[in-house]
PDB file of N, CA and C in Angstrom:
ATOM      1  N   UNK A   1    -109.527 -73.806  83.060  1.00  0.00           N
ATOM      2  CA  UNK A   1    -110.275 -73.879  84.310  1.00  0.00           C
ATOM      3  C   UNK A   1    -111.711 -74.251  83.989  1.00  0.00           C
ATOM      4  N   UNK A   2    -112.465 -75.243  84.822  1.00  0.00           N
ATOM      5  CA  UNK A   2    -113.356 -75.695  84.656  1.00  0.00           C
ATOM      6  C   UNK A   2    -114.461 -74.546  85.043  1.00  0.00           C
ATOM      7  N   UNK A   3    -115.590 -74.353  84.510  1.00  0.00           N
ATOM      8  CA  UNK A   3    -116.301 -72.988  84.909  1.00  0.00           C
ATOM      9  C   UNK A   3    -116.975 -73.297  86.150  1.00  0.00           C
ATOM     10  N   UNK A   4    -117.878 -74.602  86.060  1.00  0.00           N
ATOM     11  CA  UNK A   4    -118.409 -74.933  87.354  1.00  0.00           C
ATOM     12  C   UNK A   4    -117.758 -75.179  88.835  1.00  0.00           C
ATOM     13  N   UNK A   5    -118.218 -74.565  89.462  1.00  0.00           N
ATOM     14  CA  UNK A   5    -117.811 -74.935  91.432  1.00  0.00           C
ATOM     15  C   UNK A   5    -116.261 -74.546  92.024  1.00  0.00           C
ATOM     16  N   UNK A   6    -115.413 -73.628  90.625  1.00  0.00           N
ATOM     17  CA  UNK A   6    -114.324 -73.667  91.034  1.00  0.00           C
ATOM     18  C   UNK A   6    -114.576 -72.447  91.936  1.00  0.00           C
ATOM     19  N   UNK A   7    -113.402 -73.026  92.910  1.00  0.00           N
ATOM     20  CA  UNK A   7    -113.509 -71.604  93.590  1.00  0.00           C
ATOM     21  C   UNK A   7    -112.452 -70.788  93.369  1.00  0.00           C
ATOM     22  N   UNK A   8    -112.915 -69.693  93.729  1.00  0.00           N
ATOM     23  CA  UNK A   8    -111.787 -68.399  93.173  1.00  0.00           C
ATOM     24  C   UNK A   8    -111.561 -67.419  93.500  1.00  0.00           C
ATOM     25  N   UNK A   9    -110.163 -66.805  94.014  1.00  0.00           N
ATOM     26  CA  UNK A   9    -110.121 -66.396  95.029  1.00  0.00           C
ATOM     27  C   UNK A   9    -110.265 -64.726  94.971  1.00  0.00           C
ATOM     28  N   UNK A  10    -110.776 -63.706  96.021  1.00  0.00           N
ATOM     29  CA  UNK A  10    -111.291 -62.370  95.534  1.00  0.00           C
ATOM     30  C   UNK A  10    -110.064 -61.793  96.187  1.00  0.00           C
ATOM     31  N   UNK A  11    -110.068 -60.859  94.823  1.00  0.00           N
ATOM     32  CA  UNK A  11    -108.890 -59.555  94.849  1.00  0.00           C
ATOM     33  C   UNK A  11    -109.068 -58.532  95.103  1.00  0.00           C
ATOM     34  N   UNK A  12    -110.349 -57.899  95.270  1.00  0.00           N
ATOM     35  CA  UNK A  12    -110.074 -56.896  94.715  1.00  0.00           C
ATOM     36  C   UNK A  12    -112.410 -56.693  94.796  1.00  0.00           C
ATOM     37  N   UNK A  13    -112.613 -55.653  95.373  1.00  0.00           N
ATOM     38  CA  UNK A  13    -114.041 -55.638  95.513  1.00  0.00           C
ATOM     39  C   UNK A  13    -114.611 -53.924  95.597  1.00  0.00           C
ATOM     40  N   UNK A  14    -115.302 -53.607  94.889  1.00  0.00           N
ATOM     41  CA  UNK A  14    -115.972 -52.356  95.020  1.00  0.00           C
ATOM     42  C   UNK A  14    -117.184 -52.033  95.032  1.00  0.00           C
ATOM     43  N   UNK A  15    -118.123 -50.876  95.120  1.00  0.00           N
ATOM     44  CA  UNK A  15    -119.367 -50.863  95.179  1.00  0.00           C
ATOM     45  C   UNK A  15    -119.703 -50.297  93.797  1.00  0.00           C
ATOM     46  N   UNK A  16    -121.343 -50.857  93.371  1.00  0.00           N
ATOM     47  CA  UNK A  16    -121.444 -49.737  92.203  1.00  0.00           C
ATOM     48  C   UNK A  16    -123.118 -49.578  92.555  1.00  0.00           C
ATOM     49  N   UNK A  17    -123.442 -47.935  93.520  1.00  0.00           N
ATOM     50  CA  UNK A  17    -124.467 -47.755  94.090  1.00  0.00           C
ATOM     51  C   UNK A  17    -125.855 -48.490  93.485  1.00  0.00           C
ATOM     52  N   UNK A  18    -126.811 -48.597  94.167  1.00  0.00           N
ATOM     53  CA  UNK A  18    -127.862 -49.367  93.863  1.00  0.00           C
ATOM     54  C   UNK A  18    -127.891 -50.457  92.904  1.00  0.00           C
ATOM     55  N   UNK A  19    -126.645 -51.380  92.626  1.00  0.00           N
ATOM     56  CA  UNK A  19    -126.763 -52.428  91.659  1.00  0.00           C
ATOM     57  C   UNK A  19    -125.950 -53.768  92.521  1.00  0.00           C
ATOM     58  N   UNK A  20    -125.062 -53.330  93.686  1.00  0.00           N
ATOM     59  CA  UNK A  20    -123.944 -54.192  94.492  1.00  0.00           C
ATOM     60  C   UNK A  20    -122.820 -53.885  94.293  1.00  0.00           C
ATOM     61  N   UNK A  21    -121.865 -55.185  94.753  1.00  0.00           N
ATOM     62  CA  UNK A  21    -120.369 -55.521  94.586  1.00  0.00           C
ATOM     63  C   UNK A  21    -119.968 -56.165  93.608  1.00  0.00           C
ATOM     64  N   UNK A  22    -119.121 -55.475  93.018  1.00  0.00           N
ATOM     65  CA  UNK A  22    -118.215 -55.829  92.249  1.00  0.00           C
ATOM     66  C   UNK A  22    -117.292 -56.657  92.907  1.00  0.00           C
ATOM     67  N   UNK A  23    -117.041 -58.124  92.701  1.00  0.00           N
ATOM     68  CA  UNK A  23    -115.705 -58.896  92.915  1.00  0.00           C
ATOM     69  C   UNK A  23    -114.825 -58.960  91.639  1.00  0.00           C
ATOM     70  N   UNK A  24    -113.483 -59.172  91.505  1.00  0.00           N
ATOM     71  CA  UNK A  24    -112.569 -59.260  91.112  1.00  0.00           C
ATOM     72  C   UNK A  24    -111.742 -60.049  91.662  1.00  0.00           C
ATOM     73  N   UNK A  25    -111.511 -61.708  90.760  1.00  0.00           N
ATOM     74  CA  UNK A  25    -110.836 -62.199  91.059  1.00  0.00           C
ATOM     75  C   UNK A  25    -109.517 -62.785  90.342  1.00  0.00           C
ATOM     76  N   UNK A  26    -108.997 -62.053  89.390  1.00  0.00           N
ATOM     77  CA  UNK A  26    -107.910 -62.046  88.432  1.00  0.00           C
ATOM     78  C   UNK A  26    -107.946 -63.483  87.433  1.00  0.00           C
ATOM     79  N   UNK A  27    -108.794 -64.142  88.001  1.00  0.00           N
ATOM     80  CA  UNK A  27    -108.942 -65.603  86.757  1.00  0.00           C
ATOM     81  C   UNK A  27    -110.154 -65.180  85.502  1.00  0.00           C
ATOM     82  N   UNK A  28    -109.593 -66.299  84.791  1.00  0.00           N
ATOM     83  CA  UNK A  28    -110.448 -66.387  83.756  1.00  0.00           C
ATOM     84  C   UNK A  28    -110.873 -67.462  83.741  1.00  0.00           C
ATOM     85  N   UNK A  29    -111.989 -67.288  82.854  1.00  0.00           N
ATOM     86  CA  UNK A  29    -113.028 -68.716  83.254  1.00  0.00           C
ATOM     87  C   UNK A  29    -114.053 -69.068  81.740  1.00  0.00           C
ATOM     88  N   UNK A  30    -114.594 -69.862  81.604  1.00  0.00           N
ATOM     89  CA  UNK A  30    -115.515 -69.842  80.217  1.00  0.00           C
ATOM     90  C   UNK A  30    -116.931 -69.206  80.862  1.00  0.00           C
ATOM     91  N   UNK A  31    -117.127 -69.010  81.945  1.00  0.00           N
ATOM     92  CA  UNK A  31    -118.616 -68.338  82.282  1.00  0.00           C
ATOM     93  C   UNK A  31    -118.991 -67.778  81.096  1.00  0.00           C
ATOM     94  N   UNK A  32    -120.285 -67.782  80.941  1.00  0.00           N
ATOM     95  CA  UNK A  32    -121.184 -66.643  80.072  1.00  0.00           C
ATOM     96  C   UNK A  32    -121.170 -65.611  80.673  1.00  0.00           C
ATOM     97  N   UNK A  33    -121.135 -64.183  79.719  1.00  0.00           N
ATOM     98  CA  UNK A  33    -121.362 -63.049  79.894  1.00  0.00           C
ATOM     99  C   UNK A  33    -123.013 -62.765  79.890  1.00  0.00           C
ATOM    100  N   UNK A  34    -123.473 -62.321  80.811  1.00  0.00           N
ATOM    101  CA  UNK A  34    -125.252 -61.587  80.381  1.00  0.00           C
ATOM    102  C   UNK A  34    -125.901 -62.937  81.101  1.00  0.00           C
ATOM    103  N   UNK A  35    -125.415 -64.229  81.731  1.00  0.00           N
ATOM    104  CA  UNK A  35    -126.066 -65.314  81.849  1.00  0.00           C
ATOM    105  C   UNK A  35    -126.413 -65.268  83.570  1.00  0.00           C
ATOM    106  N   UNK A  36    -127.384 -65.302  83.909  1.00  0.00           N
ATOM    107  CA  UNK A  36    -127.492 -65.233  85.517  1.00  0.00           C
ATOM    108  C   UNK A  36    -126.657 -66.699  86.175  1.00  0.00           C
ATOM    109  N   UNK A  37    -126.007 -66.126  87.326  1.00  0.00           N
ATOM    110  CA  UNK A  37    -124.529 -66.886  87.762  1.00  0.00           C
ATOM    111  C   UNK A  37    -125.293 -67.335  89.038  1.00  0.00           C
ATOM    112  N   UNK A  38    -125.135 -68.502  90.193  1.00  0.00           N
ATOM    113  CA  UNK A  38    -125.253 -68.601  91.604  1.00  0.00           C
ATOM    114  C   UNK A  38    -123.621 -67.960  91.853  1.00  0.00           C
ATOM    115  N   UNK A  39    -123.767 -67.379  92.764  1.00  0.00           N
ATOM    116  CA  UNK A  39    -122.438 -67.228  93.221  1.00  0.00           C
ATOM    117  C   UNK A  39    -122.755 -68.182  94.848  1.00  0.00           C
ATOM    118  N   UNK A  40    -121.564 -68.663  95.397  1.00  0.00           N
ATOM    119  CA  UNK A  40    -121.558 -68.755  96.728  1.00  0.00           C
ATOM    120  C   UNK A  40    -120.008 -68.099  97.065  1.00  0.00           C
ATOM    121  N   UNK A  41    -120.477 -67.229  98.251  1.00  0.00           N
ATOM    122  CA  UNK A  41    -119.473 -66.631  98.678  1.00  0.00           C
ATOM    123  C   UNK A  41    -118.947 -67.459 100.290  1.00  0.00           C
ATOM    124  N   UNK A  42    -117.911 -67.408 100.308  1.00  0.00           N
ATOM    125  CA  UNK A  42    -116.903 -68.772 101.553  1.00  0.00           C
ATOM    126  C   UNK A  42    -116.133 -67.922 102.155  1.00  0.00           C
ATOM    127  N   UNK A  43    -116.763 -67.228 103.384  1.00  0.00           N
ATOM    128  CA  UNK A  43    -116.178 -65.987 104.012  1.00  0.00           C
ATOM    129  C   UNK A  43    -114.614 -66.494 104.853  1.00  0.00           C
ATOM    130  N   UNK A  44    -113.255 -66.250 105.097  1.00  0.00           N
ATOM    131  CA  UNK A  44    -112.222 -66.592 106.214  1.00  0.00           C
ATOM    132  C   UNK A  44    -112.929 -67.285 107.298  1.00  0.00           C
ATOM    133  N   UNK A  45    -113.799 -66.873 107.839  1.00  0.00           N
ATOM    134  CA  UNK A  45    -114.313 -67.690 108.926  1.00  0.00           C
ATOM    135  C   UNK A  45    -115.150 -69.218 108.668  1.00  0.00           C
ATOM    136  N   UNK A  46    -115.422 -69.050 107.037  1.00  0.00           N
ATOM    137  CA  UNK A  46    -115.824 -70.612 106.790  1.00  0.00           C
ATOM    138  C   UNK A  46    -117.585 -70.459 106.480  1.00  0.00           C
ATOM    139  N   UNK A  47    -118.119 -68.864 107.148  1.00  0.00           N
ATOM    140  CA  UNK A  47    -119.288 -68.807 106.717  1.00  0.00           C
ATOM    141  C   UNK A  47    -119.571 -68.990 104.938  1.00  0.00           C
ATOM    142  N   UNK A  48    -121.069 -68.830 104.878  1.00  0.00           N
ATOM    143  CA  UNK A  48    -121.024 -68.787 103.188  1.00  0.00           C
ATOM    144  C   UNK A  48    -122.405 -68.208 103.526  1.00  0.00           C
ATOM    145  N   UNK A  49    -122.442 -67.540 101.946  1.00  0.00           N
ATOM    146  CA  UNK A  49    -123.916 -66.651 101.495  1.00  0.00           C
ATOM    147  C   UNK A  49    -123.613 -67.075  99.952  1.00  0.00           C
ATOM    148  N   UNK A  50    -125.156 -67.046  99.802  1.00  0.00           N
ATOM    149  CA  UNK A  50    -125.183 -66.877  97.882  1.00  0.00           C
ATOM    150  C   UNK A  50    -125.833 -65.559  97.554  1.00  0.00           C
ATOM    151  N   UNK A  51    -125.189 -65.488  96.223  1.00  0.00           N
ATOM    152  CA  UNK A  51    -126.266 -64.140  95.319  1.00  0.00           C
ATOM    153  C   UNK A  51    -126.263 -64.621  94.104  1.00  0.00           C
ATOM    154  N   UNK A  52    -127.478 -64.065  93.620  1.00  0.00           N
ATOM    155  CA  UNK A  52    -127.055 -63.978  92.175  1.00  0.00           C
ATOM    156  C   UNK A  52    -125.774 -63.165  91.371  1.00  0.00           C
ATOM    157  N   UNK A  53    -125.220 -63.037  91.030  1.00  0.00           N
ATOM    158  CA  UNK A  53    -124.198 -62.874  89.672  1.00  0.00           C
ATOM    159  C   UNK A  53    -124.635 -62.804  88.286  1.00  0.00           C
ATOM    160  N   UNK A  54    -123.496 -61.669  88.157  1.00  0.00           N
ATOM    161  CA  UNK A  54    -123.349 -61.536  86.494  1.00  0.00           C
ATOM    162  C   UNK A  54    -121.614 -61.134  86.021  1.00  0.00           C
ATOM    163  N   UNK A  55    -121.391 -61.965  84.861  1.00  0.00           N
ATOM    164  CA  UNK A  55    -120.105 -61.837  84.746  1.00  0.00           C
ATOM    165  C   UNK A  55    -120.241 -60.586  84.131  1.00  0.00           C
ATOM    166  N   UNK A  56    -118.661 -59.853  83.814  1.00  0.00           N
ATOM    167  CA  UNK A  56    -118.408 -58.578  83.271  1.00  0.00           C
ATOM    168  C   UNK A  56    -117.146 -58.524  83.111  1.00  0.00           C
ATOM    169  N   UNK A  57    -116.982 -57.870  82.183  1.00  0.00           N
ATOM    170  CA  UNK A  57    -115.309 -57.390  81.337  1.00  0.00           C
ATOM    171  C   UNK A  57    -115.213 -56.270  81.752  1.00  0.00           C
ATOM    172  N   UNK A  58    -113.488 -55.982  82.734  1.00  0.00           N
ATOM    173  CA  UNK A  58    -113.464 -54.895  83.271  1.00  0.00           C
ATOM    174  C   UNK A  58    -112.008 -54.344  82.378  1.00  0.00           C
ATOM    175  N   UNK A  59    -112.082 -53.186  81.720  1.00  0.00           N
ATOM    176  CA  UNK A  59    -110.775 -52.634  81.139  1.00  0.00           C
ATOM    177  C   UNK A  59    -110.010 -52.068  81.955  1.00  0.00           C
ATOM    178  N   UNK A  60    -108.522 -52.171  82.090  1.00  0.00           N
ATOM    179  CA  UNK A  60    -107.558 -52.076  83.040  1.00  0.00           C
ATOM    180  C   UNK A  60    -106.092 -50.591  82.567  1.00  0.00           C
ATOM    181  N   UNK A  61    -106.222 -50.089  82.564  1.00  0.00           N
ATOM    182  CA  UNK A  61    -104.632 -49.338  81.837  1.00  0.00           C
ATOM    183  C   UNK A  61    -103.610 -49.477  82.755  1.00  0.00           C
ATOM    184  N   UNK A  62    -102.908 -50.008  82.159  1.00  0.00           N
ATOM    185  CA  UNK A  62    -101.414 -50.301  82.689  1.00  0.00           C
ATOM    186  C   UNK A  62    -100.286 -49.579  81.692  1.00  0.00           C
ATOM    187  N   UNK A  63     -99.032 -49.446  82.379  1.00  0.00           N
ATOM    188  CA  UNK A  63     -98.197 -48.946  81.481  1.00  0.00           C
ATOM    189  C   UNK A  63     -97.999 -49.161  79.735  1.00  0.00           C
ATOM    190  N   UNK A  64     -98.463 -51.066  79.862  1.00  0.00           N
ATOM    191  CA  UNK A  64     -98.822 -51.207  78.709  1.00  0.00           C
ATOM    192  C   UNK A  64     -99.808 -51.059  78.363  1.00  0.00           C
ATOM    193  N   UNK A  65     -99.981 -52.293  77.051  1.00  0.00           N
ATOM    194  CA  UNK A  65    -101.612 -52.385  76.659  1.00  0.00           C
ATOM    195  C   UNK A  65    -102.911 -52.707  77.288  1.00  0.00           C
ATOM    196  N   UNK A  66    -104.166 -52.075  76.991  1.00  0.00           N
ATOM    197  CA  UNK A  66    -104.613 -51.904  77.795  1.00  0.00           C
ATOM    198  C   UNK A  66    -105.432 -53.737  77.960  1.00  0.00           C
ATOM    199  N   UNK A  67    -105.394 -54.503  79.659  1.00  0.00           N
ATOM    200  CA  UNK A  67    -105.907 -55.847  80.254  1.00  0.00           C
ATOM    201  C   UNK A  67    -107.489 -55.606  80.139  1.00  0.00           C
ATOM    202  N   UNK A  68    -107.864 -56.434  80.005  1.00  0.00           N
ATOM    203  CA  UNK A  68    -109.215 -56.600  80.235  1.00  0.00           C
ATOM    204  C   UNK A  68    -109.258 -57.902  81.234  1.00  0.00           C
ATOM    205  N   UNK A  69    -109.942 -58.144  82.395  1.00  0.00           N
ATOM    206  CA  UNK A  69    -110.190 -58.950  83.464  1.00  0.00           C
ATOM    207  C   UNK A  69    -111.768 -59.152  84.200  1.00  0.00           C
ATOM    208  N   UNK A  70    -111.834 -60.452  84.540  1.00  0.00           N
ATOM    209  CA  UNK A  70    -113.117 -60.529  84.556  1.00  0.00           C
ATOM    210  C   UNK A  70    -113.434 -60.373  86.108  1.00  0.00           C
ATOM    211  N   UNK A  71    -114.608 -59.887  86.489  1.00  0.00           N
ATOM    212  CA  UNK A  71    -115.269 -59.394  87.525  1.00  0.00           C
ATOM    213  C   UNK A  71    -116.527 -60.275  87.617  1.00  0.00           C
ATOM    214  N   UNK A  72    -117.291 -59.484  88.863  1.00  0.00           N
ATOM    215  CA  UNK A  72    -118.640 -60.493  88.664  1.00  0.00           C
ATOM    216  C   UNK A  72    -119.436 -59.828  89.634  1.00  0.00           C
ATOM    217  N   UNK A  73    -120.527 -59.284  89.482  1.00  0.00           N
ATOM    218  CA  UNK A  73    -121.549 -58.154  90.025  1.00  0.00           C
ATOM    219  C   UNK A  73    -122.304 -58.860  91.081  1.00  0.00           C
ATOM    220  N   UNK A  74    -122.715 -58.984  91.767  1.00  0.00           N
ATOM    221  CA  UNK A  74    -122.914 -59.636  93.194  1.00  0.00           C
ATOM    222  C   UNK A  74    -124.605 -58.701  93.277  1.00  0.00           C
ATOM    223  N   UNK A  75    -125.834 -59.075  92.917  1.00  0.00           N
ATOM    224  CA  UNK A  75    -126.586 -57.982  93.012  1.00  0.00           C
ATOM    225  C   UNK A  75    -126.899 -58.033  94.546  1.00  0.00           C
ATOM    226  N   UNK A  76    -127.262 -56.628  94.750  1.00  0.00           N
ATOM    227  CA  UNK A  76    -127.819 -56.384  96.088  1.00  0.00           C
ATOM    228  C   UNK A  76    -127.050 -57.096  97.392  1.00  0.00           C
ATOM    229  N   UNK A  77    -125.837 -57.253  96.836  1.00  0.00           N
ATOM    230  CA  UNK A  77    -124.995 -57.246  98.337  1.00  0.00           C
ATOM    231  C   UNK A  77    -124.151 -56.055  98.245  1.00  0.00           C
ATOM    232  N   UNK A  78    -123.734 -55.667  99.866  1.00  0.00           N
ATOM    233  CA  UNK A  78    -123.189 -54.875 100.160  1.00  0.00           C
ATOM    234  C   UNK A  78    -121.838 -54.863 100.611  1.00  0.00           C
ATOM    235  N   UNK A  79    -121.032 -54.522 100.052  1.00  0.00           N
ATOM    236  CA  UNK A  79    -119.272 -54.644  99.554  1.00  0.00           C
ATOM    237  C   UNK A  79    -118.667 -55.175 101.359  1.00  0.00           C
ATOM    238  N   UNK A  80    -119.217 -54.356 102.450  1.00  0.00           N
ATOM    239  CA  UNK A  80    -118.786 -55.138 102.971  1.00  0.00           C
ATOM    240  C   UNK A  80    -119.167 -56.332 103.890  1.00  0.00           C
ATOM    241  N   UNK A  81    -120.041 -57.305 103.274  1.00  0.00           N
ATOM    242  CA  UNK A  81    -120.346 -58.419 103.409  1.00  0.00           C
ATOM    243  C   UNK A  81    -119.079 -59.658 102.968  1.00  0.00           C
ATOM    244  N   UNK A  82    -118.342 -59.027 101.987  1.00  0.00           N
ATOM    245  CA  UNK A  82    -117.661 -59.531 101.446  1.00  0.00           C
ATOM    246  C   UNK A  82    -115.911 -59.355 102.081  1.00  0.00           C
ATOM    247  N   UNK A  83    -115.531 -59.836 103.080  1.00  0.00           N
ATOM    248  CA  UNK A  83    -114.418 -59.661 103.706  1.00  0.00           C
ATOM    249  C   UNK A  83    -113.056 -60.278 103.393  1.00  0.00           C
ATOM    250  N   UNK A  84    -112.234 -59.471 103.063  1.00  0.00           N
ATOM    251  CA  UNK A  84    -110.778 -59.735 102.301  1.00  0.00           C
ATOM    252  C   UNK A  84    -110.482 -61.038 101.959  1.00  0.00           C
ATOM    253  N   UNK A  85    -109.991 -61.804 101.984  1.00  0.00           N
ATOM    254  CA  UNK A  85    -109.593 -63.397 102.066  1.00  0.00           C
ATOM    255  C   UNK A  85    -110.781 -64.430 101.594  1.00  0.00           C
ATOM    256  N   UNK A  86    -111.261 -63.952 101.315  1.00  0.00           N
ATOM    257  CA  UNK A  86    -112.966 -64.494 100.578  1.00  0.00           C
ATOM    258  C   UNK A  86    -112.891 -65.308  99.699  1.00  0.00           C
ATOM    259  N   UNK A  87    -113.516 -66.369  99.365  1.00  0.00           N
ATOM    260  CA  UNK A  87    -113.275 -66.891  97.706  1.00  0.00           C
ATOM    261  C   UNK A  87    -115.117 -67.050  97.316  1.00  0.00           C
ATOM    262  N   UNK A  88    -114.756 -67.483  95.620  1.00  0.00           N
ATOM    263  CA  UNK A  88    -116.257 -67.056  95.145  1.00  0.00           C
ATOM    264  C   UNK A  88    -116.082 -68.194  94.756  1.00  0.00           C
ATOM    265  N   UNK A  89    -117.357 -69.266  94.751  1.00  0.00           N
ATOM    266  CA  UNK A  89    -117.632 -70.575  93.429  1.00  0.00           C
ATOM    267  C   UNK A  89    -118.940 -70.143  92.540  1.00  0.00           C
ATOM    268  N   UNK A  90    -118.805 -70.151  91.526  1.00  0.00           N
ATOM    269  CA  UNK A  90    -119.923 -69.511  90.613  1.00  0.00           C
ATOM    270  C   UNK A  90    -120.413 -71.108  89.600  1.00  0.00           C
ATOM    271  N   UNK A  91    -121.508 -70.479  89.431  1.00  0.00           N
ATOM    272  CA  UNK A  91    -122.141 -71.800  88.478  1.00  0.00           C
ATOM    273  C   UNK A  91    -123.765 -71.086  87.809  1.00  0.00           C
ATOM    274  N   UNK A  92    -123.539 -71.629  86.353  1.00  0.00           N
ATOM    275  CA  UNK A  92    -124.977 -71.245  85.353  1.00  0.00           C
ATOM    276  C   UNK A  92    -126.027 -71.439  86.368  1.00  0.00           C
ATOM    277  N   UNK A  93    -126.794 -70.776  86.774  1.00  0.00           N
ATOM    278  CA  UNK A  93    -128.492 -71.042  86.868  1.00  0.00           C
ATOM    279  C   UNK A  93    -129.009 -71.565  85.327  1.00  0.00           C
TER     280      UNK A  93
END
C-alpha cells in the first residue's frame, strides 16, 4: 500500500483523555512512526476535517500470538467527531 492519500477505512476509535482519538484502521502502511501525519478525515455524509496525526503500534492478545496493529492519534479531536463509517487519508507533513 502506497503510504500517501490512501484512504483507509476506520474500525475501531477510542479516547485517550487530554491527548484525542485514537483511530484504528486494521491496515498497514510504510508511514513513519514519531513523524507528524496530515490526517483528513471523510465523514458518511461526505464532510471532511483535518488533524494532525501520529502513527502508533497498538499490541493486541488474541487466543494466539500476541498482533500488533497500527493506529493513529488524532490530536485534540474528540472521538465523537469521528462517526462510524469514516475513512482516514494520511500523508508526511
Amino acid at each position: 500500500m502506497t503510504p500517501e492519500k490512501s484512504q483507509l477505512r476506520i474500525q475501531e476509535t477510542f479516547q485517550i483523555t487530554g491527548r484525542g482519538t485514537v483511530v484504528v484502521t486494521g491496515e498497514t502502511t510504510e508511514l513513519p512512526v514519531g513523524r507528524a501525519l496530515r490526517a483528513t478525515v471523510t465523514l458518511p455524509d461526505g464532510n471532511q476535517f483535518t488533524a494532525r496525526a501520529y502513527k502508533e503500534w497498538l499490541l493486541r492478545r488474541a487466543s494466539s500470538p500476541v498482533d500488533e496493529v497500527e493506529a493513529y492519534l488524532l490530536q485534540d479531536v474528540e472521538k465523537d467527531r469521528v462517526a462510524a463509517g469514516s475513512t482516514i487519508a494520511l500523508e508526511v507533513i
